[in-house]
PDBML (XML) file of the C-alpha atoms, coordinates in Angstrom:
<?xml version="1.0" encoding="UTF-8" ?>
<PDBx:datablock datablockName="MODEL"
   xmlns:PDBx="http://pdbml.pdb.org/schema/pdbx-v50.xsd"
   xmlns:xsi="http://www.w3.org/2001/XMLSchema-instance"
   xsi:schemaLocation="http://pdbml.pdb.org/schema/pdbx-v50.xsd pdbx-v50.xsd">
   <PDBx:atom_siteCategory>
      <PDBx:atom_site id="1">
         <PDBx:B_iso_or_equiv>0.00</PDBx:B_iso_or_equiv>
         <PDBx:Cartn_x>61.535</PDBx:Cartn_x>
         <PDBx:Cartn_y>0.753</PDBx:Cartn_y>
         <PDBx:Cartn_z>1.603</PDBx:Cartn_z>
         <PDBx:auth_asym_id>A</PDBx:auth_asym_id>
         <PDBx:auth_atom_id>CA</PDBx:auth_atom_id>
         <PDBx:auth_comp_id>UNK</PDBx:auth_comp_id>
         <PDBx:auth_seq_id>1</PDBx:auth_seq_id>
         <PDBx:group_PDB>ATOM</PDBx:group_PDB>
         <PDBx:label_alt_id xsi:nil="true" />
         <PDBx:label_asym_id>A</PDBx:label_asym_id>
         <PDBx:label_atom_id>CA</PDBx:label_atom_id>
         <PDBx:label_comp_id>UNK</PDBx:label_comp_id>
         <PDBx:label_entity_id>1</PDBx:label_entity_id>
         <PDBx:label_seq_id>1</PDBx:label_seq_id>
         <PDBx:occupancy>1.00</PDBx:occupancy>
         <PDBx:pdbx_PDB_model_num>1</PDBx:pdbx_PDB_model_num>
         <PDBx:type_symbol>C</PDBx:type_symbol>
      </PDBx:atom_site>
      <PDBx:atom_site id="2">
         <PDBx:B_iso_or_equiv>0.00</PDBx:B_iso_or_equiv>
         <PDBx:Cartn_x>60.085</PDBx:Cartn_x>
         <PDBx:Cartn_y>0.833</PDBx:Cartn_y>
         <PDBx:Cartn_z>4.878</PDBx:Cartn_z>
         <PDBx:auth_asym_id>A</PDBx:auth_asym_id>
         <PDBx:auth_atom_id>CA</PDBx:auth_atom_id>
         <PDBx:auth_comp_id>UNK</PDBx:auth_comp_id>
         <PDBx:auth_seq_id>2</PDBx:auth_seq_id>
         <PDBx:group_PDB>ATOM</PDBx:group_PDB>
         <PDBx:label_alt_id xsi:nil="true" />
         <PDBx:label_asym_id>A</PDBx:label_asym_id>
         <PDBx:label_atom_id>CA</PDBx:label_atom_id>
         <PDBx:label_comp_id>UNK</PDBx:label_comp_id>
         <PDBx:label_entity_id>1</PDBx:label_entity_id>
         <PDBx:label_seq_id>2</PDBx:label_seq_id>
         <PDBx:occupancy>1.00</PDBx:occupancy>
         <PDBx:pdbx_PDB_model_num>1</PDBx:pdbx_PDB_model_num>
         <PDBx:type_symbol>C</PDBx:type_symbol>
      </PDBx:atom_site>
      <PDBx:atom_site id="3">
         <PDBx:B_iso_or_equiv>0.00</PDBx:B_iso_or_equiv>
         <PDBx:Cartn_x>59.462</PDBx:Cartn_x>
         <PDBx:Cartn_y>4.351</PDBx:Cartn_y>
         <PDBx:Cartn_z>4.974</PDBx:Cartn_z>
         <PDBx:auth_asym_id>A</PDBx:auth_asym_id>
         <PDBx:auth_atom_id>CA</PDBx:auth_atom_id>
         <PDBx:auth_comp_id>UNK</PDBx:auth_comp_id>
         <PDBx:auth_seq_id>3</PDBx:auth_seq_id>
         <PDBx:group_PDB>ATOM</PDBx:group_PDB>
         <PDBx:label_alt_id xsi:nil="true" />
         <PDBx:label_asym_id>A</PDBx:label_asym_id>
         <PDBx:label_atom_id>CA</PDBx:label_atom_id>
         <PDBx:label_comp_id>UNK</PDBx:label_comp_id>
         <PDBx:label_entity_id>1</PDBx:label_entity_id>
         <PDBx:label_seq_id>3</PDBx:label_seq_id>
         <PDBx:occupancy>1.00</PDBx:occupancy>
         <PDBx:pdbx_PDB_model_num>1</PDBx:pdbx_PDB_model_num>
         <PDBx:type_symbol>C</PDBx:type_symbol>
      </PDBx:atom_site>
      <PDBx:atom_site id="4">
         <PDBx:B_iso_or_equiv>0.00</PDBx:B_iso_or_equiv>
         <PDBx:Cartn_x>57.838</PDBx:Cartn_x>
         <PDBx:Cartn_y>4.355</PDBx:Cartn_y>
         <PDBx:Cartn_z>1.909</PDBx:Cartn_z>
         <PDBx:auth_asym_id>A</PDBx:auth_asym_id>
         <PDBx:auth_atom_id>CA</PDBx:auth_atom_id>
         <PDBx:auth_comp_id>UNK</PDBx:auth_comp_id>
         <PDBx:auth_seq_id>4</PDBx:auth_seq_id>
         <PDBx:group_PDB>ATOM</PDBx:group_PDB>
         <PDBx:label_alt_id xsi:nil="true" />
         <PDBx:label_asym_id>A</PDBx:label_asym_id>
         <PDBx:label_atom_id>CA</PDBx:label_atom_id>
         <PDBx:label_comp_id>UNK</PDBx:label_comp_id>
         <PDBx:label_entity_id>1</PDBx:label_entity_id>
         <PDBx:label_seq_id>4</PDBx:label_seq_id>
         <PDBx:occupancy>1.00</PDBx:occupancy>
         <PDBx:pdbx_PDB_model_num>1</PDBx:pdbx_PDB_model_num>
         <PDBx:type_symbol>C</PDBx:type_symbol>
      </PDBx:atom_site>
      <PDBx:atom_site id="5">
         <PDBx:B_iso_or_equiv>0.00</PDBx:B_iso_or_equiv>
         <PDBx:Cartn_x>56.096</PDBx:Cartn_x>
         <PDBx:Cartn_y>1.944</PDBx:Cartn_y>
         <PDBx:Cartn_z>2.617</PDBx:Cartn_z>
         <PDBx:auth_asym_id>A</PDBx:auth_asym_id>
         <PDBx:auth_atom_id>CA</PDBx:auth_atom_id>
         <PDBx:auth_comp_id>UNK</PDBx:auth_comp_id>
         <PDBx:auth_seq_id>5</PDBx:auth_seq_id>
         <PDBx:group_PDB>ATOM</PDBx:group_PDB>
         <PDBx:label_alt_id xsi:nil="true" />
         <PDBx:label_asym_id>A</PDBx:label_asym_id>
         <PDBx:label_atom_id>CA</PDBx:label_atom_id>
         <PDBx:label_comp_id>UNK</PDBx:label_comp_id>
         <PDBx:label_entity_id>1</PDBx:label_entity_id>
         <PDBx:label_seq_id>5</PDBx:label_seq_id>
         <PDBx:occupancy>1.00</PDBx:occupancy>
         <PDBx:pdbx_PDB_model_num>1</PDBx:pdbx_PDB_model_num>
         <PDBx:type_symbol>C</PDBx:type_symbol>
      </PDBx:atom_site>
      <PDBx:atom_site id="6">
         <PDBx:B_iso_or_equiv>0.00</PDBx:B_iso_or_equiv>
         <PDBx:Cartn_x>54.024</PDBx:Cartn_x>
         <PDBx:Cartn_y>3.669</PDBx:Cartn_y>
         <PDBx:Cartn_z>5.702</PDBx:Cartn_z>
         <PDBx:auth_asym_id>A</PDBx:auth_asym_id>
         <PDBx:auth_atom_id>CA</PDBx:auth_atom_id>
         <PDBx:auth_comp_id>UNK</PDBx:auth_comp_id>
         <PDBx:auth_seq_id>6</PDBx:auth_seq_id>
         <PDBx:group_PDB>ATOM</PDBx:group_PDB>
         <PDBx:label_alt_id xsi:nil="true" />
         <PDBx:label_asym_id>A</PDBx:label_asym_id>
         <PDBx:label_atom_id>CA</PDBx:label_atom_id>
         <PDBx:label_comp_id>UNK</PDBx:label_comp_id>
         <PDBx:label_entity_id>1</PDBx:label_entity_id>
         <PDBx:label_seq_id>6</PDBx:label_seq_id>
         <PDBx:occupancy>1.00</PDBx:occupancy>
         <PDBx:pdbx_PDB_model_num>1</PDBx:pdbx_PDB_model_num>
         <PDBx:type_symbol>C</PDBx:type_symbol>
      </PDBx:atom_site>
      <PDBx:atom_site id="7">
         <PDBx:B_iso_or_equiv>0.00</PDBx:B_iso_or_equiv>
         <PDBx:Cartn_x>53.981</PDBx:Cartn_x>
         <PDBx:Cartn_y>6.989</PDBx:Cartn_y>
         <PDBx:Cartn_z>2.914</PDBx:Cartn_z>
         <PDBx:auth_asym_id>A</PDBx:auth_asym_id>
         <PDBx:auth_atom_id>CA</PDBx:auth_atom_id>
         <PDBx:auth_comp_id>UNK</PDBx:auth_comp_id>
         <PDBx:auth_seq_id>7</PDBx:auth_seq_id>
         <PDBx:group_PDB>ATOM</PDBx:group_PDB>
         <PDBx:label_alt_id xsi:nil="true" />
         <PDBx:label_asym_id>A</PDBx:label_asym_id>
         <PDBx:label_atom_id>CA</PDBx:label_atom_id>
         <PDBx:label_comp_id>UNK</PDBx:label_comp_id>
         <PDBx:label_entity_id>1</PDBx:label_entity_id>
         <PDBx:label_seq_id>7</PDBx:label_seq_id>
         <PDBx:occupancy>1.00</PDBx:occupancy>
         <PDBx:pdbx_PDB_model_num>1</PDBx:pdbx_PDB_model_num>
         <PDBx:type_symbol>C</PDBx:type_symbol>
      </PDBx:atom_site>
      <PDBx:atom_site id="8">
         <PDBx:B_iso_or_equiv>0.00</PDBx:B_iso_or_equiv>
         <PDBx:Cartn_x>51.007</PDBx:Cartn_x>
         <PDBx:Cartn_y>4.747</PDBx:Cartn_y>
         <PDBx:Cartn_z>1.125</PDBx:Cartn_z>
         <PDBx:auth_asym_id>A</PDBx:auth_asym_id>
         <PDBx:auth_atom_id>CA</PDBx:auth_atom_id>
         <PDBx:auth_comp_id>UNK</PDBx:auth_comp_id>
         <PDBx:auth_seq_id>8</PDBx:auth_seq_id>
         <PDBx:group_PDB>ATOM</PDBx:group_PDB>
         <PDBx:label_alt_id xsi:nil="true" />
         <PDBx:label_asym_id>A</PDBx:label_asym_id>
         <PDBx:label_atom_id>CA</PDBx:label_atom_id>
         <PDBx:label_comp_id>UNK</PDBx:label_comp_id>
         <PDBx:label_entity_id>1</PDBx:label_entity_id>
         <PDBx:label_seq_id>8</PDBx:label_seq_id>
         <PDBx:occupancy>1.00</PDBx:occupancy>
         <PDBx:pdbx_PDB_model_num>1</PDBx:pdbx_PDB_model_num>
         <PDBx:type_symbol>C</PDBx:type_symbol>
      </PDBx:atom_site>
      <PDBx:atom_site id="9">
         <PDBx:B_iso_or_equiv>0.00</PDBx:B_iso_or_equiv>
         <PDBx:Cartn_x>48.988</PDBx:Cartn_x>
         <PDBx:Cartn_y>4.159</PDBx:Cartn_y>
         <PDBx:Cartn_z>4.587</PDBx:Cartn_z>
         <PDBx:auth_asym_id>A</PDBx:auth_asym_id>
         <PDBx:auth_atom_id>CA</PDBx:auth_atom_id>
         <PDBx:auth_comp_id>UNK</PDBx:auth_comp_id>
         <PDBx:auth_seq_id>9</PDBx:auth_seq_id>
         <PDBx:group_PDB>ATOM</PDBx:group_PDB>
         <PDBx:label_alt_id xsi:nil="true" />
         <PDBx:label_asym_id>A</PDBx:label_asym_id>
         <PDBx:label_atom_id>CA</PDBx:label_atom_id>
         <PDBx:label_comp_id>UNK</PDBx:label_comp_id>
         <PDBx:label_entity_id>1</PDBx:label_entity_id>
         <PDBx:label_seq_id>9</PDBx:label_seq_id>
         <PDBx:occupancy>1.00</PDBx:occupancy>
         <PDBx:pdbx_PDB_model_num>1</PDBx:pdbx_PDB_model_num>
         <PDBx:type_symbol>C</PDBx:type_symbol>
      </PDBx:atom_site>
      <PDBx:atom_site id="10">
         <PDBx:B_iso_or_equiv>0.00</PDBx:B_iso_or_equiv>
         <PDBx:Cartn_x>49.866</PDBx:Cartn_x>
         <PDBx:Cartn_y>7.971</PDBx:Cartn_y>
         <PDBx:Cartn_z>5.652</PDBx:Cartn_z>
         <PDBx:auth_asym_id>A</PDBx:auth_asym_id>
         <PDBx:auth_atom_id>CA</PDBx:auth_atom_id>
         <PDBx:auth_comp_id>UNK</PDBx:auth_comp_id>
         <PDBx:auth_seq_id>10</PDBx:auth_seq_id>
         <PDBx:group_PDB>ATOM</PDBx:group_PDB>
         <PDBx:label_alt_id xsi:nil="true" />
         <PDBx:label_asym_id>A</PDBx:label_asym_id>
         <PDBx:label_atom_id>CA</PDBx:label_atom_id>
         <PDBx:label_comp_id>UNK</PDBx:label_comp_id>
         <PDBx:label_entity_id>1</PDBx:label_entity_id>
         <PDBx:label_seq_id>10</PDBx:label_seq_id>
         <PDBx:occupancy>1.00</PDBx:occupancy>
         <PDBx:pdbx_PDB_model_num>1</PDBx:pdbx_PDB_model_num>
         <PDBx:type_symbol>C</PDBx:type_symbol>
      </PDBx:atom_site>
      <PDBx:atom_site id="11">
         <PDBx:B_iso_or_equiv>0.00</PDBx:B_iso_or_equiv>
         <PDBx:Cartn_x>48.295</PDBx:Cartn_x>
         <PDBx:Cartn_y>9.287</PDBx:Cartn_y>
         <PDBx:Cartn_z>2.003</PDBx:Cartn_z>
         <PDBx:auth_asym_id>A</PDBx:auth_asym_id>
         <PDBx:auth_atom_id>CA</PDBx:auth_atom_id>
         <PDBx:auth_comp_id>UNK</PDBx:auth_comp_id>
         <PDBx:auth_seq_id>11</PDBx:auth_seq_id>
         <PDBx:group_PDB>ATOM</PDBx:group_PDB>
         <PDBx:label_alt_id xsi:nil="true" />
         <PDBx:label_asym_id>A</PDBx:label_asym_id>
         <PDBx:label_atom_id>CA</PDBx:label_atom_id>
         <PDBx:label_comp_id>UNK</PDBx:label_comp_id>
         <PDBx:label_entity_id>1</PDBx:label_entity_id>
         <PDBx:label_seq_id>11</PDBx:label_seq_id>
         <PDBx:occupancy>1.00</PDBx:occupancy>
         <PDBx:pdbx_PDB_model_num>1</PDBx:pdbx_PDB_model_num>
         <PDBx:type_symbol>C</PDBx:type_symbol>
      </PDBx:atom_site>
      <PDBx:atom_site id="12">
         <PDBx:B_iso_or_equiv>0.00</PDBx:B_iso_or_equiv>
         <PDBx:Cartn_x>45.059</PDBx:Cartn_x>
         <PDBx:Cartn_y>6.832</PDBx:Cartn_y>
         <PDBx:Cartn_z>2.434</PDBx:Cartn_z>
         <PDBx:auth_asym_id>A</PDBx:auth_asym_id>
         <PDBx:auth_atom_id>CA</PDBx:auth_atom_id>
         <PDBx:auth_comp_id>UNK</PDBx:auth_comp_id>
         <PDBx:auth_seq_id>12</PDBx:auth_seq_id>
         <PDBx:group_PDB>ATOM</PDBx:group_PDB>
         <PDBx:label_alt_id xsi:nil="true" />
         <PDBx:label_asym_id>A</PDBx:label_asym_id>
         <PDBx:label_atom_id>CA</PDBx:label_atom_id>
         <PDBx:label_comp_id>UNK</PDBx:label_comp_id>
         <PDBx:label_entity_id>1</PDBx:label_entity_id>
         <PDBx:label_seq_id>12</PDBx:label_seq_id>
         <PDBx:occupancy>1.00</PDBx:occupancy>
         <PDBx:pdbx_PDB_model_num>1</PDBx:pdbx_PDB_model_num>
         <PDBx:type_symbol>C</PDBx:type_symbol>
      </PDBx:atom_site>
      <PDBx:atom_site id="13">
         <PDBx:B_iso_or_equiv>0.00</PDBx:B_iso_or_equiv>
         <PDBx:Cartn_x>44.447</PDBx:Cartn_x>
         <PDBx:Cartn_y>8.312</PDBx:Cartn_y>
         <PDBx:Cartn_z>5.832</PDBx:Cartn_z>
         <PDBx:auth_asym_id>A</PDBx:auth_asym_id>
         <PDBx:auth_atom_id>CA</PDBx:auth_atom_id>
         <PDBx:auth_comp_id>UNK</PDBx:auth_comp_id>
         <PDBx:auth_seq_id>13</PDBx:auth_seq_id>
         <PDBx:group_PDB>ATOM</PDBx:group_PDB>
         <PDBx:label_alt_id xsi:nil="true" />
         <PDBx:label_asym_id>A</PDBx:label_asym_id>
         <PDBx:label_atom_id>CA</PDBx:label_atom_id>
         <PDBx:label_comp_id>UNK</PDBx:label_comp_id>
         <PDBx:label_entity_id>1</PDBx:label_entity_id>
         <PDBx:label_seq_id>13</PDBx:label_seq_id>
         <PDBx:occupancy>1.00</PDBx:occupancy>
         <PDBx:pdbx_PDB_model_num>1</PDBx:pdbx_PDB_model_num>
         <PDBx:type_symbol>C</PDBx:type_symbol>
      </PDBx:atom_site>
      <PDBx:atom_site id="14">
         <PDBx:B_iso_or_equiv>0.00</PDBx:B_iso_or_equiv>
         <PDBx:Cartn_x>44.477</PDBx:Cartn_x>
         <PDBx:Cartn_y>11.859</PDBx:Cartn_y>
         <PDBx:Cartn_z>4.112</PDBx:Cartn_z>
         <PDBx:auth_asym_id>A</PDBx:auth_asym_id>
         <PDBx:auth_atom_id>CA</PDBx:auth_atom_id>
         <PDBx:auth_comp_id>UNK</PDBx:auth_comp_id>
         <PDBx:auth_seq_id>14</PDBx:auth_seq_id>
         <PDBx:group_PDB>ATOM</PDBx:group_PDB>
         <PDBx:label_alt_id xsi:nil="true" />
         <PDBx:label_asym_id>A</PDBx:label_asym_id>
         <PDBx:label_atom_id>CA</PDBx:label_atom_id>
         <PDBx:label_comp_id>UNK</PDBx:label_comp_id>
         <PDBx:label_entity_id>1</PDBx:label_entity_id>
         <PDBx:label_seq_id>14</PDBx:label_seq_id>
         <PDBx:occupancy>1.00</PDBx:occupancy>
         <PDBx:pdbx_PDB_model_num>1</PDBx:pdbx_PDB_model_num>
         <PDBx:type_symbol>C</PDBx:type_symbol>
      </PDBx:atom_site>
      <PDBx:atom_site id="15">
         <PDBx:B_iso_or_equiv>0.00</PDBx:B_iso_or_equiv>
         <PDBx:Cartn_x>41.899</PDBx:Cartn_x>
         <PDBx:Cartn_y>10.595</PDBx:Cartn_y>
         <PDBx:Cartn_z>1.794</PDBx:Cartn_z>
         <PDBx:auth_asym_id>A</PDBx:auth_asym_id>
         <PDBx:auth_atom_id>CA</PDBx:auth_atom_id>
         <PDBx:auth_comp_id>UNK</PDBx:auth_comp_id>
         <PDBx:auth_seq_id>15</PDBx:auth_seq_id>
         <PDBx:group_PDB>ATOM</PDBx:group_PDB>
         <PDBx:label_alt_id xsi:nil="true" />
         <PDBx:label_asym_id>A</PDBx:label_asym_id>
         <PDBx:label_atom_id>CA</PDBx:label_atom_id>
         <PDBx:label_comp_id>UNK</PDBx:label_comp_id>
         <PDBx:label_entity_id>1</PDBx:label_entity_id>
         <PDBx:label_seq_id>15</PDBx:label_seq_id>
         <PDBx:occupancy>1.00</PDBx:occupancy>
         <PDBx:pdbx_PDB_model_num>1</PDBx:pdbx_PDB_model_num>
         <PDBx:type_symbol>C</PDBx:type_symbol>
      </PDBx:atom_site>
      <PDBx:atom_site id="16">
         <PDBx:B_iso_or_equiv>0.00</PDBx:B_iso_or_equiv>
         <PDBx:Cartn_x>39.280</PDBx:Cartn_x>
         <PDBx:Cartn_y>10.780</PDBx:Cartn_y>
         <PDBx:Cartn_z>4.151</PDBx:Cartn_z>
         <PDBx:auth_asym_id>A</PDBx:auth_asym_id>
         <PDBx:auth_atom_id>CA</PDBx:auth_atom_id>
         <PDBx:auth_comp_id>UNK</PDBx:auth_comp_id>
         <PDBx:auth_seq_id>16</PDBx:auth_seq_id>
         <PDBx:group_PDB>ATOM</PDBx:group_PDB>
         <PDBx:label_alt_id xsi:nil="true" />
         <PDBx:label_asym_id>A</PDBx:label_asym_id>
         <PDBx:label_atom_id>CA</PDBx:label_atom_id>
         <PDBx:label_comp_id>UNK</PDBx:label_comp_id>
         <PDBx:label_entity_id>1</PDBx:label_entity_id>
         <PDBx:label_seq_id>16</PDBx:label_seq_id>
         <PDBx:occupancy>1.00</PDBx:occupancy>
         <PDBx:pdbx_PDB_model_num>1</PDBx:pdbx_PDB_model_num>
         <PDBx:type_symbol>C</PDBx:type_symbol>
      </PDBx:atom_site>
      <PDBx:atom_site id="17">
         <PDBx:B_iso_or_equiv>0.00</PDBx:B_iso_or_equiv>
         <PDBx:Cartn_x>37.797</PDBx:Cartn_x>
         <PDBx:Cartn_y>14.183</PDBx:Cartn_y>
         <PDBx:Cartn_z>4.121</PDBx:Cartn_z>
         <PDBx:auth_asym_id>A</PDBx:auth_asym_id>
         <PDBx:auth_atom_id>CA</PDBx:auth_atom_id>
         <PDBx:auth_comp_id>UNK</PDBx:auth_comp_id>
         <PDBx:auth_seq_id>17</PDBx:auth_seq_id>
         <PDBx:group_PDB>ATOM</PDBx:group_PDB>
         <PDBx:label_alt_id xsi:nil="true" />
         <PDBx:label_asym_id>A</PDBx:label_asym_id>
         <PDBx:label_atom_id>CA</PDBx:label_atom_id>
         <PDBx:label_comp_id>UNK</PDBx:label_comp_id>
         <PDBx:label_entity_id>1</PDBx:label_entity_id>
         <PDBx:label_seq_id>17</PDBx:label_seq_id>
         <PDBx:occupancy>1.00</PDBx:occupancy>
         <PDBx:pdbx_PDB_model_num>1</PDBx:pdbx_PDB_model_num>
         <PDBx:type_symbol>C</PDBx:type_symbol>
      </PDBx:atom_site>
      <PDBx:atom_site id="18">
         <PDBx:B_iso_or_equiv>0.00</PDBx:B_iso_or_equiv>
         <PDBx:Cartn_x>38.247</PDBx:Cartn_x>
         <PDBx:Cartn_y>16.158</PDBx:Cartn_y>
         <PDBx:Cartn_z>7.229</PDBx:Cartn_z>
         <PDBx:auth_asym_id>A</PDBx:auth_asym_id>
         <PDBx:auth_atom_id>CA</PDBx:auth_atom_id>
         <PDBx:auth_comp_id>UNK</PDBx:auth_comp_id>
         <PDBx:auth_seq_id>18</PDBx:auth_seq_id>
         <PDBx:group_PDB>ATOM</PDBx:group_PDB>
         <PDBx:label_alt_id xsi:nil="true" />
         <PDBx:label_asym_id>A</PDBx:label_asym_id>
         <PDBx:label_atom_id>CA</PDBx:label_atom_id>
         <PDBx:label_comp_id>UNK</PDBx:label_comp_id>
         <PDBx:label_entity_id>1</PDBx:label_entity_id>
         <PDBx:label_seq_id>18</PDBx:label_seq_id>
         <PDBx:occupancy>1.00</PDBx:occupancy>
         <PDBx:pdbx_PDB_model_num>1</PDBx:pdbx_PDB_model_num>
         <PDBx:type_symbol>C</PDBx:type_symbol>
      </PDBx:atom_site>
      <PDBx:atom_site id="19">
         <PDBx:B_iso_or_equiv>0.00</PDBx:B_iso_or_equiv>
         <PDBx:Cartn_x>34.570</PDBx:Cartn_x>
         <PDBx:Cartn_y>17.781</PDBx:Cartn_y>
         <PDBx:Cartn_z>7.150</PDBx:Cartn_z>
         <PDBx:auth_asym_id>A</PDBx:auth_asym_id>
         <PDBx:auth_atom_id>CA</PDBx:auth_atom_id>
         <PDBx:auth_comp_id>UNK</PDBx:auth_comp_id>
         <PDBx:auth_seq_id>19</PDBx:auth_seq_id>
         <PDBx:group_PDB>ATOM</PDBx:group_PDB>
         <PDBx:label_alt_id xsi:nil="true" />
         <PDBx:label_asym_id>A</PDBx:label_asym_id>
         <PDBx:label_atom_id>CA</PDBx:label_atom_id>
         <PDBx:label_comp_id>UNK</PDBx:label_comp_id>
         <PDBx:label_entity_id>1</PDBx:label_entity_id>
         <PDBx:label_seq_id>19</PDBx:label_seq_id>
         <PDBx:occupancy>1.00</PDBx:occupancy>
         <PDBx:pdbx_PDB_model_num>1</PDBx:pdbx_PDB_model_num>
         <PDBx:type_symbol>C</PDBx:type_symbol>
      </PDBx:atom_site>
      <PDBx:atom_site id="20">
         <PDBx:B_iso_or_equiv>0.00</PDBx:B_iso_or_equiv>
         <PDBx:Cartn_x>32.587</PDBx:Cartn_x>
         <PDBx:Cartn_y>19.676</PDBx:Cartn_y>
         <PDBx:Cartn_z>9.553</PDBx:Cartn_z>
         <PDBx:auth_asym_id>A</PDBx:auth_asym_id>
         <PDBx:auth_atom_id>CA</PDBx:auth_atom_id>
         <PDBx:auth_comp_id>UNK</PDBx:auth_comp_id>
         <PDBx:auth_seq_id>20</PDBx:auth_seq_id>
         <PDBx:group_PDB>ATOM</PDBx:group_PDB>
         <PDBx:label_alt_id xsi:nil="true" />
         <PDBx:label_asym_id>A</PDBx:label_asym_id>
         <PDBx:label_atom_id>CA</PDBx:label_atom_id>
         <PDBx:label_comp_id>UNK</PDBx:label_comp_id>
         <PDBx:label_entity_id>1</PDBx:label_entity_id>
         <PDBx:label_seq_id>20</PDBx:label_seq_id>
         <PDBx:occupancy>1.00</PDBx:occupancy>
         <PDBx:pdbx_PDB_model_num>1</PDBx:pdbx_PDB_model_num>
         <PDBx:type_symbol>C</PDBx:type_symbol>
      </PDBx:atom_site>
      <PDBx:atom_site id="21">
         <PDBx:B_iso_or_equiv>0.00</PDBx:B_iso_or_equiv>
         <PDBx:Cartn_x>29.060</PDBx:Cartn_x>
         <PDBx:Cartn_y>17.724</PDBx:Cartn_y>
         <PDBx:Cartn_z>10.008</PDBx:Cartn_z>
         <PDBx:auth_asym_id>A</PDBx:auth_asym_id>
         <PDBx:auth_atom_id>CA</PDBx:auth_atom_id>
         <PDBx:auth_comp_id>UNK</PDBx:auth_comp_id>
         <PDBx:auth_seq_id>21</PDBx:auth_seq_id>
         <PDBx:group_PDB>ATOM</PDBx:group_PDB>
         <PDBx:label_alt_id xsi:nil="true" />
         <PDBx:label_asym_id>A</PDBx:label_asym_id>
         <PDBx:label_atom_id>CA</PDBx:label_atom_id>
         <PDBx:label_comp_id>UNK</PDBx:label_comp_id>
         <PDBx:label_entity_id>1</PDBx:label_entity_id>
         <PDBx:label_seq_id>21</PDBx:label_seq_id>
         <PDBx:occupancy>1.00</PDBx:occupancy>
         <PDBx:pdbx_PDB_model_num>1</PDBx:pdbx_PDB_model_num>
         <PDBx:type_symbol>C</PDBx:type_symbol>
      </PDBx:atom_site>
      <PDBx:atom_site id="22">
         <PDBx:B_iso_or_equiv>0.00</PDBx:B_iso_or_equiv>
         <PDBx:Cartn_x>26.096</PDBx:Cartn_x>
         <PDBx:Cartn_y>19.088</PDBx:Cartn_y>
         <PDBx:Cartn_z>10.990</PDBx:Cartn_z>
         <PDBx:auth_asym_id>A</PDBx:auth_asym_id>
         <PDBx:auth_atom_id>CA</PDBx:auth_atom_id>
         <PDBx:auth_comp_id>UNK</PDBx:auth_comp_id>
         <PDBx:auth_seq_id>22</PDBx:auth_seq_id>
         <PDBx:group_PDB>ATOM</PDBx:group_PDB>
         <PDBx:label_alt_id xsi:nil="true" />
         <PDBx:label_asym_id>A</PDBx:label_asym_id>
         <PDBx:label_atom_id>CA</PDBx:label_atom_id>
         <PDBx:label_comp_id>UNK</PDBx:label_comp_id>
         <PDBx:label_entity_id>1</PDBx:label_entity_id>
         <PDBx:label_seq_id>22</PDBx:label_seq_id>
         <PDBx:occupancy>1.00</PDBx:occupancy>
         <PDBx:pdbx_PDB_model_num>1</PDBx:pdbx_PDB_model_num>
         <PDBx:type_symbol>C</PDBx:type_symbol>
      </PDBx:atom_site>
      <PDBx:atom_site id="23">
         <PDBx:B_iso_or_equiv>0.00</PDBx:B_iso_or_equiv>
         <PDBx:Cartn_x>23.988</PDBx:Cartn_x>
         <PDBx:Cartn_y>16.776</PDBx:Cartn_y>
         <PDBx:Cartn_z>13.130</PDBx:Cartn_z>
         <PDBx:auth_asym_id>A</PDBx:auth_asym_id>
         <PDBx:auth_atom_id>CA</PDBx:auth_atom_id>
         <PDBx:auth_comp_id>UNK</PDBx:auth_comp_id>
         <PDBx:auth_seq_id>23</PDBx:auth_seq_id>
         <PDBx:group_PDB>ATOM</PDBx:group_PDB>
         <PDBx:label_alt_id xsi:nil="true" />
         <PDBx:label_asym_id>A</PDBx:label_asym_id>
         <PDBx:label_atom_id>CA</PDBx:label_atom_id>
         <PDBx:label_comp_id>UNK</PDBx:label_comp_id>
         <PDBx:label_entity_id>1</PDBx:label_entity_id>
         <PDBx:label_seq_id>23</PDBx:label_seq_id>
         <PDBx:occupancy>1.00</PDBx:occupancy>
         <PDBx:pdbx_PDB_model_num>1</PDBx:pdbx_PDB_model_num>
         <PDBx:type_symbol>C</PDBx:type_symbol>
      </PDBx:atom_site>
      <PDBx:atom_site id="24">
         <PDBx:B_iso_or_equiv>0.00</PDBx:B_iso_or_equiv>
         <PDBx:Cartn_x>26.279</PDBx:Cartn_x>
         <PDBx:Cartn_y>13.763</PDBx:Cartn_y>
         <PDBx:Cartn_z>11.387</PDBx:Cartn_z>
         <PDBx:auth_asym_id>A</PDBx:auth_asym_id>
         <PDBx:auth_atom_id>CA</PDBx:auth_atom_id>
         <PDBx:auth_comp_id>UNK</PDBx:auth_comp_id>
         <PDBx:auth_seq_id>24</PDBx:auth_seq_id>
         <PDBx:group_PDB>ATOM</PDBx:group_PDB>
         <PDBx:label_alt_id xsi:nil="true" />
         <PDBx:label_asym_id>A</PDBx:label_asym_id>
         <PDBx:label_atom_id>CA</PDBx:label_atom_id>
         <PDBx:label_comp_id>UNK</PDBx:label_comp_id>
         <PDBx:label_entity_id>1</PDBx:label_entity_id>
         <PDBx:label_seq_id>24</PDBx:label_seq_id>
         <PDBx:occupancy>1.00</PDBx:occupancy>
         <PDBx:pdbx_PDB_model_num>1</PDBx:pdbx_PDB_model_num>
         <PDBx:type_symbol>C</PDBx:type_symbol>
      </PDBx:atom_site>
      <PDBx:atom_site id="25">
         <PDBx:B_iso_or_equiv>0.00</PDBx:B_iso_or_equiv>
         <PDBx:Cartn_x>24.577</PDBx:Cartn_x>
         <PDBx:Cartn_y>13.896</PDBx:Cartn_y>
         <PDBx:Cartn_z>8.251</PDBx:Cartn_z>
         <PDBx:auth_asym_id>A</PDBx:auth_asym_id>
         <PDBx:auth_atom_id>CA</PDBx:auth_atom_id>
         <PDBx:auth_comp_id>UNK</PDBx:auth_comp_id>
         <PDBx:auth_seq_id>25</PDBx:auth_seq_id>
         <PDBx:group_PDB>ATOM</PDBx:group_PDB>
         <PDBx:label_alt_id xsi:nil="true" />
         <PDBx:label_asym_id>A</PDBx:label_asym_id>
         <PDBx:label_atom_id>CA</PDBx:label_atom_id>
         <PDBx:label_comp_id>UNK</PDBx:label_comp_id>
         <PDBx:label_entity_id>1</PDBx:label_entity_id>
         <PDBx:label_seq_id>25</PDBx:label_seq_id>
         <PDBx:occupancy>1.00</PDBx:occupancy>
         <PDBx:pdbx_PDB_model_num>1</PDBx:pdbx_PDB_model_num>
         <PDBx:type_symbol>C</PDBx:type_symbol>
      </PDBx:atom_site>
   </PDBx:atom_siteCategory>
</PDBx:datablock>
C-alpha cells in the first residue's frame, strides 16, 4: 500500500510536460 501509494505522486509529477521554452514563454 505504501508503494502504491507514492506510484500516484510519481505519475502526477510526470504530468507536467518536460518542454523546451524559448525565452520562458
Amino acid at each position: 500500500t505504501n508503494v502504491a501509494k507514492e506510484i500516484i505522486f510519481v505519475i502526477l509529477r510526470a504530468q507536467k510536460p518536460a518542454h523546451l521554452v524559448a525565452g520562458k514563454f
